[in-house]
Protein backbone atom coordinates (compact mmCIF):
# COMPACT_ATOMS: atom_id res chain seq x y z
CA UNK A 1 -5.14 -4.35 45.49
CA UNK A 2 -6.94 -0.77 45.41
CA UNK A 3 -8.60 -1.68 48.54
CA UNK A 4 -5.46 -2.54 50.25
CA UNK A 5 -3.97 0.41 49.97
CA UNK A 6 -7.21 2.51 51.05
CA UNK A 7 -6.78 0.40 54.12
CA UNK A 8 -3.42 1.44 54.72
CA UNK A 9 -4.59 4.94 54.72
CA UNK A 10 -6.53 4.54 57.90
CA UNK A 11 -10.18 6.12 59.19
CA UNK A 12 -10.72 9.91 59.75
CA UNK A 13 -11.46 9.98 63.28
CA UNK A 14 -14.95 12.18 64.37
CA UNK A 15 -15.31 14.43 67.40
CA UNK A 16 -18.62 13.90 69.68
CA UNK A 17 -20.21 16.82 67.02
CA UNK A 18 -19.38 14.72 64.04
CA UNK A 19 -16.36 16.85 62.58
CA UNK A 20 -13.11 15.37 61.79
CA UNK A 21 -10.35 15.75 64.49
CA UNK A 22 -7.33 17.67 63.03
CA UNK A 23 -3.73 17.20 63.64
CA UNK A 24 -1.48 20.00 64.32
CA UNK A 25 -0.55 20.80 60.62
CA UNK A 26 -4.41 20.49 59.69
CA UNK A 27 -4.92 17.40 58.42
CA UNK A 28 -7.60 14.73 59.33
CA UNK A 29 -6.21 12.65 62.19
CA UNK A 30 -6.56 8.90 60.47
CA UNK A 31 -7.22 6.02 62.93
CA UNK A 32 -6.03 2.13 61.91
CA UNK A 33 -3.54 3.88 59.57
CA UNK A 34 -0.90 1.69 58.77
CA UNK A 35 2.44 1.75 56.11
CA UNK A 36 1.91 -0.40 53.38
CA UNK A 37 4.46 -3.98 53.03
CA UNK A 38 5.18 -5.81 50.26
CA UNK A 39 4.09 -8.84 53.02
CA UNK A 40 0.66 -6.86 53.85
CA UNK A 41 -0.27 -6.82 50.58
CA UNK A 42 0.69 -10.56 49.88
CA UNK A 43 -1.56 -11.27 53.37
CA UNK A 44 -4.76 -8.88 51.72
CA UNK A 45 -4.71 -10.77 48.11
CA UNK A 46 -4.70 -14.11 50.20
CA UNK A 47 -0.79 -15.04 49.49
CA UNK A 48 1.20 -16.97 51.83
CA UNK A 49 4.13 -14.72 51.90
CA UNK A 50 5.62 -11.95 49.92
CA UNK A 51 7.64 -14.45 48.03
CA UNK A 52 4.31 -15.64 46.19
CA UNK A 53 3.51 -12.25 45.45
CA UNK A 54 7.13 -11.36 43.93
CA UNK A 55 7.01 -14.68 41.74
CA UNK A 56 3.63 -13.49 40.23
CA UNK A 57 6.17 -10.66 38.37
CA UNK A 58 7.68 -13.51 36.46
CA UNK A 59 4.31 -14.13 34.81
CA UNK A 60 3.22 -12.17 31.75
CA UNK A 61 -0.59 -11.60 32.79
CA UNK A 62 0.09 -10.29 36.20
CA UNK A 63 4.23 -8.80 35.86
CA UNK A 64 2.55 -5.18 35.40
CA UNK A 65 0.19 -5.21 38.27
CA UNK A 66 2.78 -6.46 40.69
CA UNK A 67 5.63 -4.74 39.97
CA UNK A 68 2.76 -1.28 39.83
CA UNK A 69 1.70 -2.38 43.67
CA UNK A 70 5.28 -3.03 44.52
CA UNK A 71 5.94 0.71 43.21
CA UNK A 72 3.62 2.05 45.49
CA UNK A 73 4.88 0.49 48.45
CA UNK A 74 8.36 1.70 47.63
CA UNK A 75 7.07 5.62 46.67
CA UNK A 76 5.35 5.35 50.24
CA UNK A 77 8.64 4.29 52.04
CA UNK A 78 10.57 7.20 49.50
CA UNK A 79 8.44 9.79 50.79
CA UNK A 80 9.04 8.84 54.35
CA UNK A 81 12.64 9.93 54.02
CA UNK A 82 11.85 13.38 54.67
CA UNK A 83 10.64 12.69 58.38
CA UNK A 84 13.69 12.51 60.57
CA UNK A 85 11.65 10.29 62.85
CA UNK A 86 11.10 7.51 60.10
CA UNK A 87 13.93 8.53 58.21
CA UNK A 88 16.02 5.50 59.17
CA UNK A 89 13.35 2.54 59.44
CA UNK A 90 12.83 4.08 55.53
CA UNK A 91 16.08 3.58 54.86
CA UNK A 92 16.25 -0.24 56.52
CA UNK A 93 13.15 -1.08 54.39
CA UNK A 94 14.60 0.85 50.83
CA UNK A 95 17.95 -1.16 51.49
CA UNK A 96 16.80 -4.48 52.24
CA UNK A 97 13.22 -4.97 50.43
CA UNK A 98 13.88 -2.58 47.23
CA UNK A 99 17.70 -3.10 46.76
CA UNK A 100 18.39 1.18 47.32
CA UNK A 101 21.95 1.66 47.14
CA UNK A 102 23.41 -1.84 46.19
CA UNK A 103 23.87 -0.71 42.31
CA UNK A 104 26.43 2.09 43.50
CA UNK A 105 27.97 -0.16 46.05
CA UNK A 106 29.08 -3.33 43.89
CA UNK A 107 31.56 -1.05 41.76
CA UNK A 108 33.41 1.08 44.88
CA UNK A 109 34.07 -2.39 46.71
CA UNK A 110 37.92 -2.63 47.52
CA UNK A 111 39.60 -4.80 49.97
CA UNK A 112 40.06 -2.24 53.01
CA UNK A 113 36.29 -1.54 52.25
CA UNK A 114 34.61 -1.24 55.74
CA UNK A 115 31.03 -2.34 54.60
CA UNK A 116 29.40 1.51 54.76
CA UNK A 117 31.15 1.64 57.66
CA UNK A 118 32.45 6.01 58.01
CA UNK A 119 35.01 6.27 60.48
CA UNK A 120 34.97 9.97 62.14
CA UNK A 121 38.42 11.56 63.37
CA UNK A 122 38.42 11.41 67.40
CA UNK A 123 36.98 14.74 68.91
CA UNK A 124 38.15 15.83 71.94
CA UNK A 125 36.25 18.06 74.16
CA UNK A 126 39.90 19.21 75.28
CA UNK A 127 40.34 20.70 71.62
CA UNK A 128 40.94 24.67 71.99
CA UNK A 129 39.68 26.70 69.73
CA UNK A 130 41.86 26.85 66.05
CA UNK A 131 43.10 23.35 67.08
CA UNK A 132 41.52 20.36 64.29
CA UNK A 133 39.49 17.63 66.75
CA UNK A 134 42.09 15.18 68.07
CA UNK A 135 44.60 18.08 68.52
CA UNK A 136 43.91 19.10 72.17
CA UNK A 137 46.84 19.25 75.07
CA UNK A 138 48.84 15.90 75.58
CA UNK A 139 47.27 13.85 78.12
């Protein structure tokens, strides 16, 4: 499992002198770096699917292990909710692999709920200045 993850870290890549190439906040650019998956991992230990993997939980011997490697699949995705650029593929993949945000949801479920769904009051470009969005001039 170890090795799996050291995988998903990637390569540091060398200039023609032998030194590492740097990215722009210092750090060793990484070639073959890839996130880690709950199906990745399933494919490295020689699974058939992610579903194998999750079923090993149910067994005493291996519950620990799994649900440890799961863990660190999740922290990586957690930690990827700080980057505004992977902030909403985290998000998908919290929400539909790790269950993030379905607790809170099953008690605030009513029968105009919209599913998530925030409706915004119209703005109007037309709005002057003191006027709340959707107040502009009649059209």
């Amino acid at each position: 499992m170890d090795a799996y993850f050291q995988d998903c870290r990637g390569e540091p890549f060398y200039n023609g002198e032998g030194e590492a190439v740097l990215d722009k906040q210092g750090f060793p650019l990484m070639v073959g770096a890839h996130p880690p998956t709950v199906s990745g991992l399933a494919l490295a230990l020689g699974l058939t699917g992610r579903r194998e993997l999750l079923s090993f939980r149910g067994k005493k011997k291996c519950r620990v292990t799994v649900e440890r490697a799961r863990l660190r699949v999740e922290d990586y995705w957690e930690s990827q909710l700080i980057d505004k650029d992977r902030r909403q593929g985290a998000e998908f993949e919290l929400r539909s692999n790790f269950h993030w945000g379905r607790e809170e949801d099953e008690g605030k479920k009513t029968k105009g709920d919209l599913g998530g769904v925030i409706l915004m009051p119209e703005i109007r470009e037309d709005a002057g200045e003191g006027e709340a969005p959707g107040e502009g001039a009649e059209e």
